[in-house]
Protein backbone atom coordinates (compact mmCIF):
# COMPACT_ATOMS: atom_id res chain seq x y z
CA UNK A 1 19.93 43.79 -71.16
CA UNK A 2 19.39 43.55 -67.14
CA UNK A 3 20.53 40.24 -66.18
CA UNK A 4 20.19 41.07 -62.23
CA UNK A 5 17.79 38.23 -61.41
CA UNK A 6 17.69 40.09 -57.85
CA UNK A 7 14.37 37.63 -56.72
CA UNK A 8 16.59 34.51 -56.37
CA UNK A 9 18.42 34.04 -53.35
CA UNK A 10 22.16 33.44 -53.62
CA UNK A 11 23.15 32.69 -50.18
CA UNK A 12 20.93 29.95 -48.30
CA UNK A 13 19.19 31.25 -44.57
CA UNK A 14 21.15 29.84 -41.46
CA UNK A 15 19.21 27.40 -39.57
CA UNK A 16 16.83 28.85 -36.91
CA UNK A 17 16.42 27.48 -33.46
CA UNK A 18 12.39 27.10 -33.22
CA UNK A 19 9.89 28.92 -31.49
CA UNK A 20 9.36 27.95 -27.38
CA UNK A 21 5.87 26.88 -28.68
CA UNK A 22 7.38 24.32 -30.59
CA UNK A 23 10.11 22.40 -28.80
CA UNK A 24 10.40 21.30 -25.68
CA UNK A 25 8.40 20.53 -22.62
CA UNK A 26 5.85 23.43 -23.67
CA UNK A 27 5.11 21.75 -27.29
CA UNK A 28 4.58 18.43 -25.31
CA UNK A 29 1.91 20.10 -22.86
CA UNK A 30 0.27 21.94 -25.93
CA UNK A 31 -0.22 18.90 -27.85
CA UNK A 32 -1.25 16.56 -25.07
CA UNK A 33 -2.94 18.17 -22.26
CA UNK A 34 -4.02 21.85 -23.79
CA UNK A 35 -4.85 21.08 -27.60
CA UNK A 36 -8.26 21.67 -27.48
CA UNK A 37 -10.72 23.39 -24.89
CA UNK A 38 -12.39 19.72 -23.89
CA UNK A 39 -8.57 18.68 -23.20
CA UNK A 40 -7.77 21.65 -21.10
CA UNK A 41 -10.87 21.22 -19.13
CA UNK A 42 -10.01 17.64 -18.47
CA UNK A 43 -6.76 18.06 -17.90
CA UNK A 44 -7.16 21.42 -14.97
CA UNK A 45 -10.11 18.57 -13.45
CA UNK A 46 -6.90 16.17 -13.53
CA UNK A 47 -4.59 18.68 -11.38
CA UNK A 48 -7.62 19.39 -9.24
CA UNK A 49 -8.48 15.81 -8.11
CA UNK A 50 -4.70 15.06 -7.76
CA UNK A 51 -4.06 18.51 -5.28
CA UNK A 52 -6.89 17.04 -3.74
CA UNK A 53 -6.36 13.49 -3.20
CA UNK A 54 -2.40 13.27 -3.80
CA UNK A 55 -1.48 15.13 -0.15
CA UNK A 56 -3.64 12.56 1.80
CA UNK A 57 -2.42 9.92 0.41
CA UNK A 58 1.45 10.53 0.08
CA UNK A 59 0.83 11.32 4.07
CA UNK A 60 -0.80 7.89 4.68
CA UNK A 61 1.72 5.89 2.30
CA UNK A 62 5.62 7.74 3.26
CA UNK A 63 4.48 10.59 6.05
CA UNK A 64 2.72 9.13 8.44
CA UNK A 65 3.58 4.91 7.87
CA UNK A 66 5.75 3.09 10.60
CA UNK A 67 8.73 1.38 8.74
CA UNK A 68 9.93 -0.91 11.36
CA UNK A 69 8.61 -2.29 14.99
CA UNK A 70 8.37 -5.39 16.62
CA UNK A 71 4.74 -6.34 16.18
CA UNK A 72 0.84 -4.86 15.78
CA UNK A 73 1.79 -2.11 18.68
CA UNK A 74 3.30 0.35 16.37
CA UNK A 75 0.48 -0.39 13.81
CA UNK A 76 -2.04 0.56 16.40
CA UNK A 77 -3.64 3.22 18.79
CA UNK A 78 -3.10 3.66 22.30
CA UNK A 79 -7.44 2.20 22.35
CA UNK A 80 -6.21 -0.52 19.93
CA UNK A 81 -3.77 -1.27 22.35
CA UNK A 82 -0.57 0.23 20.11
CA UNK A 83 1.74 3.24 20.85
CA UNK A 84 -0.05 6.08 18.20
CA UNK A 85 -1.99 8.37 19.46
CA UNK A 86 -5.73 8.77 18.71
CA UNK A 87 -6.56 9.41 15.19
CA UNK A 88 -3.63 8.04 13.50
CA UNK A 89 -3.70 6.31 10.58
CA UNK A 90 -0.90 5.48 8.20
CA UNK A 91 0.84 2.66 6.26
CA UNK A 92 1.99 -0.26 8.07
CA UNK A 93 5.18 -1.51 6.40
CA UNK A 94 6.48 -2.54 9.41
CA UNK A 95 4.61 -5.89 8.69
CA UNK A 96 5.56 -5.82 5.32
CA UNK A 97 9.46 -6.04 6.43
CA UNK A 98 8.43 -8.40 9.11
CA UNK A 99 7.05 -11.15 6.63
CA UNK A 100 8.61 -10.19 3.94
CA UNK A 101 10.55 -13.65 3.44
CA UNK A 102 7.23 -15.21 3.49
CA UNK A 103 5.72 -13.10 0.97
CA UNK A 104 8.75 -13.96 -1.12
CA UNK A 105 9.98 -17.47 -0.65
CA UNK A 106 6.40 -18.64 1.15
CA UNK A 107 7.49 -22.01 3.82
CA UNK A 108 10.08 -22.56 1.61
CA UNK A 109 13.14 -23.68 4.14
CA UNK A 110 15.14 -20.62 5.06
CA UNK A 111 18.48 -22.29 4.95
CA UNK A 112 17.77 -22.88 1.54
CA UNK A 113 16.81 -19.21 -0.02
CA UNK A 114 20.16 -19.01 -1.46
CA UNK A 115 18.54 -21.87 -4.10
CA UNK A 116 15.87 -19.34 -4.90
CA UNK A 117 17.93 -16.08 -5.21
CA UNK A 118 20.81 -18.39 -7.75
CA UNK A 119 17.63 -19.42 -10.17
CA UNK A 120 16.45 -15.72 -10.10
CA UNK A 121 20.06 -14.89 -10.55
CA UNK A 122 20.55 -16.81 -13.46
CA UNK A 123 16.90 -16.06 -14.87
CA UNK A 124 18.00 -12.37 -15.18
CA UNK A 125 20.90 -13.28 -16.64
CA UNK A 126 19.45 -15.15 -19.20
CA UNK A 127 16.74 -13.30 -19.87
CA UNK A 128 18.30 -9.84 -20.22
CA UNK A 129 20.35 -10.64 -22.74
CA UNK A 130 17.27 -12.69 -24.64
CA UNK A 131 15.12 -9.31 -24.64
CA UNK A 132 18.30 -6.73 -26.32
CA UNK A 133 17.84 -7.04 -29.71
CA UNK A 134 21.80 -6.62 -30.91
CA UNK A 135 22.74 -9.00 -27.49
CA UNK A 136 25.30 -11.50 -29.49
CA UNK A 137 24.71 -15.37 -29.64
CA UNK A 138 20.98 -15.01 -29.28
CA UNK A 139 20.31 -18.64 -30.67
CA UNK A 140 22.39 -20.14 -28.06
CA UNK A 141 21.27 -17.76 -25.78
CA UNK A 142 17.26 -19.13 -26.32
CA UNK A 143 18.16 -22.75 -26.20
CA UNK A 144 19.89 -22.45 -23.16
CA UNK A 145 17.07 -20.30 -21.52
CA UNK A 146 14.97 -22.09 -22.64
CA UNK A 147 16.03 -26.09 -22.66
CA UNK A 148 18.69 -26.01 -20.05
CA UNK A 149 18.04 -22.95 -17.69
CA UNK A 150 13.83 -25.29 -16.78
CA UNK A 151 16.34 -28.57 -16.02
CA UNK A 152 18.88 -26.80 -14.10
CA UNK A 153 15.93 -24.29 -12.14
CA UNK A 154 13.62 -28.08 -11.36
CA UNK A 155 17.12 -29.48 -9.53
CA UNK A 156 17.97 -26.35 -8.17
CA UNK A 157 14.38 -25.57 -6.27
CA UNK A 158 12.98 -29.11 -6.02
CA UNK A 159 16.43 -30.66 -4.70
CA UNK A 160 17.33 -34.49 -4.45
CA UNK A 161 20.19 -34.67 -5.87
CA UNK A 162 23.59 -33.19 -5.98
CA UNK A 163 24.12 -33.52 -1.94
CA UNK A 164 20.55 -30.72 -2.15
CA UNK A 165 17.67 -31.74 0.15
CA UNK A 166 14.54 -32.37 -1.17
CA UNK A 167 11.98 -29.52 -1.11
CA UNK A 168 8.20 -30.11 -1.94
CA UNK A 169 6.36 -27.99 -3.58
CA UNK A 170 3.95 -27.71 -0.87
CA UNK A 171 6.08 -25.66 1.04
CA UNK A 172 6.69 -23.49 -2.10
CA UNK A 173 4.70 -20.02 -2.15
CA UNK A 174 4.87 -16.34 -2.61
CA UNK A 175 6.35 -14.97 -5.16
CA UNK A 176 8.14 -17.90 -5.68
CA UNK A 177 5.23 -19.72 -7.47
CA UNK A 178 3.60 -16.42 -9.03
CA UNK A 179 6.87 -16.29 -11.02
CA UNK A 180 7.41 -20.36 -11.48
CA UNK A 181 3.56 -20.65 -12.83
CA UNK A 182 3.56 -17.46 -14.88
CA UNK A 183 6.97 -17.93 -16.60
CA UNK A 184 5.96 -21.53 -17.57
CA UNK A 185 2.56 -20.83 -18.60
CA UNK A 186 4.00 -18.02 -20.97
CA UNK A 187 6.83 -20.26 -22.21
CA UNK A 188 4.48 -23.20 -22.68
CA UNK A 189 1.69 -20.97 -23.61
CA UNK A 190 3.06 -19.36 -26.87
CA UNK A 191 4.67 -22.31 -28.61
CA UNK A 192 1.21 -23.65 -28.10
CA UNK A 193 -0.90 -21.51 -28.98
CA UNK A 194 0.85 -20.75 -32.46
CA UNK A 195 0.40 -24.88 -33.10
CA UNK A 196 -3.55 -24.54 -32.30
CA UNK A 197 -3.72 -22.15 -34.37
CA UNK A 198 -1.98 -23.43 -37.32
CA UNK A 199 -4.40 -26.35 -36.45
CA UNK A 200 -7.21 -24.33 -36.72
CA UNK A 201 -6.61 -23.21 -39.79
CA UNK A 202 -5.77 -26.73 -41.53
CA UNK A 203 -7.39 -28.32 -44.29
CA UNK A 204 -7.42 -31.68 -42.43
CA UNK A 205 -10.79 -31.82 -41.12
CA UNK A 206 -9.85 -33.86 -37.79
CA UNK A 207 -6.78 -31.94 -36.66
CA UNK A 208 -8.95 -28.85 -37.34
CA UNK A 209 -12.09 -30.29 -34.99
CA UNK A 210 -9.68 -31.61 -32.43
CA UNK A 211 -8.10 -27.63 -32.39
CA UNK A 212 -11.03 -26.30 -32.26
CA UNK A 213 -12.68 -28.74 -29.48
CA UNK A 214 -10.22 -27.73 -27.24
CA UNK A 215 -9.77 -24.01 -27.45
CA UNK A 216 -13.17 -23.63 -27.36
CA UNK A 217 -13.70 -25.83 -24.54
CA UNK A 218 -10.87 -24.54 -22.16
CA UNK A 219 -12.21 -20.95 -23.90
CA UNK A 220 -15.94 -21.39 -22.22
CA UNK A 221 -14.74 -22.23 -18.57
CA UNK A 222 -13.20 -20.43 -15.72
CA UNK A 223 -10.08 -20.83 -15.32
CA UNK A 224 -10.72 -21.48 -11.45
CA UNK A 225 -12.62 -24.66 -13.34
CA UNK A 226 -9.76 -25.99 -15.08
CA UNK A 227 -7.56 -25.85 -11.43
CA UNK A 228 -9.88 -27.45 -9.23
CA UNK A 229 -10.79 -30.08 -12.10
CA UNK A 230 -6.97 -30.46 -12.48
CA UNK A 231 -6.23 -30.75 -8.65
CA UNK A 232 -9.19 -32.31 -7.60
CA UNK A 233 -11.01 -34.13 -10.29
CA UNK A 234 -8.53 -35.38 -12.58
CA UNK A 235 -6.53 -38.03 -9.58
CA UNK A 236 -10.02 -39.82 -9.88
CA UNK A 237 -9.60 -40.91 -13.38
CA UNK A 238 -6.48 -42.35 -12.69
CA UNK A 239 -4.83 -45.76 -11.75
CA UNK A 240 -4.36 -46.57 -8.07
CA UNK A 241 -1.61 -45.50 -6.80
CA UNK A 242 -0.94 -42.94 -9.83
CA UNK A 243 -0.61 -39.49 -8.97
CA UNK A 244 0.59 -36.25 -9.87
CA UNK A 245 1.89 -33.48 -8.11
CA UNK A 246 -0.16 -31.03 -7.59
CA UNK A 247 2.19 -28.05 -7.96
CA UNK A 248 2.27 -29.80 -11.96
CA UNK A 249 -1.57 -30.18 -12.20
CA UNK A 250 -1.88 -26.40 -11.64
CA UNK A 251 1.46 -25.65 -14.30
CA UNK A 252 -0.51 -28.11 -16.82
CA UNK A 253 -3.73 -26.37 -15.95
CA UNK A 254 -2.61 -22.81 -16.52
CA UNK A 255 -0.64 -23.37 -19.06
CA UNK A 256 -3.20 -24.94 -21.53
CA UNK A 257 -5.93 -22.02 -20.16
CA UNK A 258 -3.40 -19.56 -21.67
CA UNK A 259 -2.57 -21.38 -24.84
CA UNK A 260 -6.15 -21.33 -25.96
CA UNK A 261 -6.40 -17.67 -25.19
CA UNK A 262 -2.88 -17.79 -27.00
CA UNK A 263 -4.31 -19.27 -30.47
CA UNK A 264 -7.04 -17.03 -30.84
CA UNK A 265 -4.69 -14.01 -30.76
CA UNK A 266 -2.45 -15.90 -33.25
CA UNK A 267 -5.07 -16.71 -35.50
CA UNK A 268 -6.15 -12.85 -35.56
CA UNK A 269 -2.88 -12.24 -36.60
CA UNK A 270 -2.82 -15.09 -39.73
CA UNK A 271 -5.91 -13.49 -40.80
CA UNK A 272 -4.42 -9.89 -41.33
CA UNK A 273 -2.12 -11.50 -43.59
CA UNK A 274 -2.72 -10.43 -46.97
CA UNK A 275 -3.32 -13.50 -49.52
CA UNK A 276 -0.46 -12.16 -51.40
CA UNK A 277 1.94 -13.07 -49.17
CA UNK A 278 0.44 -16.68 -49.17
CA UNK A 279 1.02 -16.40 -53.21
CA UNK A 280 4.08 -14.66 -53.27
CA UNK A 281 5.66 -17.79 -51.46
CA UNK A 282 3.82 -20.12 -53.79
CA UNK A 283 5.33 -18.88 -56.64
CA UNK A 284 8.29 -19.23 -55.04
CA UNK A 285 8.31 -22.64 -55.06
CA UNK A 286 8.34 -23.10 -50.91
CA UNK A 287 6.92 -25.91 -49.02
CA UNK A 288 4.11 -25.35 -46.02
CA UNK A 289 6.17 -25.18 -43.74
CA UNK A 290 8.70 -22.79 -45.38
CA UNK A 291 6.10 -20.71 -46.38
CA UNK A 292 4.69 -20.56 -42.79
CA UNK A 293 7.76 -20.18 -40.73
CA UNK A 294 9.83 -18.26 -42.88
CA UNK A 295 7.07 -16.22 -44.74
CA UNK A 296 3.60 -15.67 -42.92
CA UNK A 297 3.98 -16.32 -38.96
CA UNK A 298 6.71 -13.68 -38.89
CA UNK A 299 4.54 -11.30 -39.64
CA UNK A 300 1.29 -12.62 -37.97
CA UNK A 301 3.47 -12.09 -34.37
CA UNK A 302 4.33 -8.71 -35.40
CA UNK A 303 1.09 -7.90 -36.03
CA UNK A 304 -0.76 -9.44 -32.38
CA UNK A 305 2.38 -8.52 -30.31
CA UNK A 306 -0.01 -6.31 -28.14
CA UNK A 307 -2.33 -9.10 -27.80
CA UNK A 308 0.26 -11.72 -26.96
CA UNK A 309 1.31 -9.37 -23.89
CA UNK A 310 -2.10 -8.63 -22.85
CA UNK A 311 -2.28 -12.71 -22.58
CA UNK A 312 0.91 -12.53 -21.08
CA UNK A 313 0.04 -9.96 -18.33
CA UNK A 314 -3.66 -11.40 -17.48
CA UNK A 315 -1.46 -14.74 -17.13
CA UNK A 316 0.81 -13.05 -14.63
CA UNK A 317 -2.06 -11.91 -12.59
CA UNK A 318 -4.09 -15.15 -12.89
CA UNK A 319 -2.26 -17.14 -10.94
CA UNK A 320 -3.90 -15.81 -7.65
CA UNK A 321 -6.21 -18.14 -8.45
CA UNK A 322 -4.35 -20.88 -7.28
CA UNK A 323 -5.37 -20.01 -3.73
CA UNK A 324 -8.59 -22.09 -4.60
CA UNK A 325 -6.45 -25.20 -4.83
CA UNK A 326 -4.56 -24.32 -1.39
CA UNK A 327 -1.93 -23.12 -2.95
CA UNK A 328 -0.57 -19.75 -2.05
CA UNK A 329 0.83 -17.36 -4.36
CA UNK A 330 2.40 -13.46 -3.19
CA UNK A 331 -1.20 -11.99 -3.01
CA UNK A 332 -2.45 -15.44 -1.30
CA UNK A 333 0.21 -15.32 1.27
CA UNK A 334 0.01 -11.78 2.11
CA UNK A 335 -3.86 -12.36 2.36
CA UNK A 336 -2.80 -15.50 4.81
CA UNK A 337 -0.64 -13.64 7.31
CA UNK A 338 -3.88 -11.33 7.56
CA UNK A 339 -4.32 -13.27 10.83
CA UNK A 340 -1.32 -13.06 12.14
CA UNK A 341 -1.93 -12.42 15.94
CA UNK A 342 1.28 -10.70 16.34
CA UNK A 343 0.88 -7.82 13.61
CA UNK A 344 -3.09 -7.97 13.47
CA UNK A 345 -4.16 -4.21 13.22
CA UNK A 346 -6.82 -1.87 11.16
CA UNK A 347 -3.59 -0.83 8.59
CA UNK A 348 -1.74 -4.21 8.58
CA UNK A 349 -4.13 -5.91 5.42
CA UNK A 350 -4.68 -2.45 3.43
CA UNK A 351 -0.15 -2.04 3.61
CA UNK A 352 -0.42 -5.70 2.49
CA UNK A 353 -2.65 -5.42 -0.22
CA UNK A 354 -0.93 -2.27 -1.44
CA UNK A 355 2.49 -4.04 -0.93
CA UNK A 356 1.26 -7.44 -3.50
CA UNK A 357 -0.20 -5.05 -6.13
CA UNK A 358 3.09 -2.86 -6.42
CA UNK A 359 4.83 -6.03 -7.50
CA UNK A 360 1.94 -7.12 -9.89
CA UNK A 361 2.08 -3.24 -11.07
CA UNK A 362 6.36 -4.13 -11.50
CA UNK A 363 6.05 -6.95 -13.73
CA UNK A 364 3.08 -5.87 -15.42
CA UNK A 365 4.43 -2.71 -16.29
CA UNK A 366 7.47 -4.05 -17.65
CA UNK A 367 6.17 -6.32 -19.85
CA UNK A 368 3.56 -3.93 -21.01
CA UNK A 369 6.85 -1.11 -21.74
CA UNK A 370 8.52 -3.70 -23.68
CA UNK A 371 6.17 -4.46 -25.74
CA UNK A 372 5.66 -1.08 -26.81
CA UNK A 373 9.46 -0.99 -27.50
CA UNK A 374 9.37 -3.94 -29.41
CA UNK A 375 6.17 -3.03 -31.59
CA UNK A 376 7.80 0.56 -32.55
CA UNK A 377 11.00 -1.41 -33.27
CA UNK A 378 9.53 -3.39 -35.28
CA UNK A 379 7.29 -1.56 -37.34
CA UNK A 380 8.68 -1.15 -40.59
CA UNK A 381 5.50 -0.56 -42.70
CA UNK A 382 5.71 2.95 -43.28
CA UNK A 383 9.61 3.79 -42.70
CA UNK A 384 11.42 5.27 -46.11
């Protein structure tokens, strides 16, 4: 009898290395600009309105823009009364070096930057470790960011004691109070916002009315609204002689604007929960709060991340408004130096305005990156 079973392979194939199709930089462009006809046609319109508009405007931006000069002159034509010749036009960041303290610090005293730069300094510092995931001592880490690092950044900036002179916060701006407002209202925001939720949900019928009063209530109005009633409105409901400063008015204002915003997205994200999660810790025998904390909000964050960043970023950007309460953040003081007589020129507010939304674009961008770092790290669900 024949026992040459010739149809089963003895010896196993050596690994291949796979087709150019299929690896590299020419799988990525077949599967994400050429997959189908309607994405090649988009993406050959794509090329042909960047070989069309890209040229001019790398010309006008690095090409053609004056870097550094003394005032408007170099911004201008020899008919504006500059030194370029007739039919230039090109970026001025000549104005953006000029001022570029004052779109930074704002008034704030210049012998006293180096208080600024040590709060950023230790900010990064802080927060860098805070945002790696395997970073060691991460409890100790939060509580100092975020206990200690607020007491030691209020001495630091405001001054008045420790031998530092006393700053007010009038003569804060720039980015200087786009960061201070945006990092409070997202540090006051969150903690918040998961409470009013919680609240929301509650069985008690007046902490739930009370939660929902107020998020819909700051939900319905402007937040231009809530500043000017908080800077303007709310010193004539108090005491004589009681005031508030109004650098904390606008903090308190922005910060419950975002927290209302903030519950709703946390209360989304308590919904998805599925009951038997709720169950599953009943049976376990855990209290509300154990369930919660340990059990359900855990997940609920996981699930809204996106929507707690988006809050985040429209934060960031929202505090432009301030300008409505004369206070002047980086796009309000770049749109204040507009008039300076010394760099006033046809390029000077368009390098300005391109200038402020590159630094929005920054810190938007980053927080929008890690959050999509975060969400893939944390997505478990369908991992074997």
């Amino acid at each position: 009898m024949d026992n040459n079973l010739s149809f089963v392979r003895t010896e196993m194939l050596q690994g291949q290395t796979p087709p150019l199709g299929e690896r590299g930089i020419v799988r990525w462009m077949r599967t994400n600009l050429f997959a189908t006809p309607l994405d090649t046609a988009l993406t050959l319109l794509a090329i042909l309105a960047l070989a069309w508009f890209l040229p001019g405007i790398i010309n006008w931006l690095f090409v053609n823009a004056v870097w550094s000069g003394p005032d408007r002159s170099v911004c201008s034509t020899v008919a504006q009364g500059g030194i370029q010749p007739e039919g230039w036009s090109g970026a001025c960041w000549a104005y953006v070096n000029a001022n570029f303290n004052q779109f930074m610090y704002g008034p704030y005293p210049v012998d006293q930057h180096w208080r600024v730069n040590l709060v950023a300094i230790i900010f990064v510092l802080l927060l860098v470790p805070l945002l790696i995931p395997k970073a060691p001592y991460k409890v100790l880490n939060a509580v100092v960011f975020f206990f200690i690092f607020p007491i030691v950044a209020f001495i630091l900036l405001v001054g008045g004691w420790f031998g530092l002179p006393y700053v007010e916060t009038s003569s804060w701006g720039g980015l200087l109070v786009t960061l201070t407002l945006s990092f409070v209202g997202i540090a006051v925001s969150l903690p918040l916002g998961i409470v009013l939720a919680l609240g929301r949900r509650s069985k008690m019928p007046v902490i739930k009315m009370l939660c929902v009063i107020f998020i819909e209530t700051i939900r319905g109005i402007p937040l231009i609204t809530v500043l000017f009633m908080a800077s303007y409105m709310l010193p004539l409901f108090l005491p004589p002689g009681v005031s508030f400063d109004r650098f904390l008015r606008a903090l308190i204002g922005v910060a419950l604007f975002a927290s209302a915003y903030m519950a709703e997205v946390v209360r989304g994200g308590l919904q998805a929960i599925p009951k038997g999660q709720y169950e599953g810790a009943d049976s376990l025998g855990l209290g509300y709060w154990q369930k919660t904390g340990l059990i359900v909000l855990p997940q609920a964050l996981k699930l809204v991340i996106p929507g707690i960043v988006n809050t985040f970023i429209g934060l960031f950007k929202d505090t432009s408004l301030v300008t409505v309460i004369s206070m002047f953040d980086l796009l309000g003081t770049v749109k204040q130096h507009f008039s300076d007589a010394n760099w006033i020129s046809p390029q000077t507010p368009i390098s300005g305005l391109i200038f402020a939304g590159f630094v929005f674009w920054i810190f938007c961008f980053g927080m929008s990156r890690y959050s999509i770092f975060m969400e893939s790290r944390l997505d478990t669900g369908h991992k074997r």
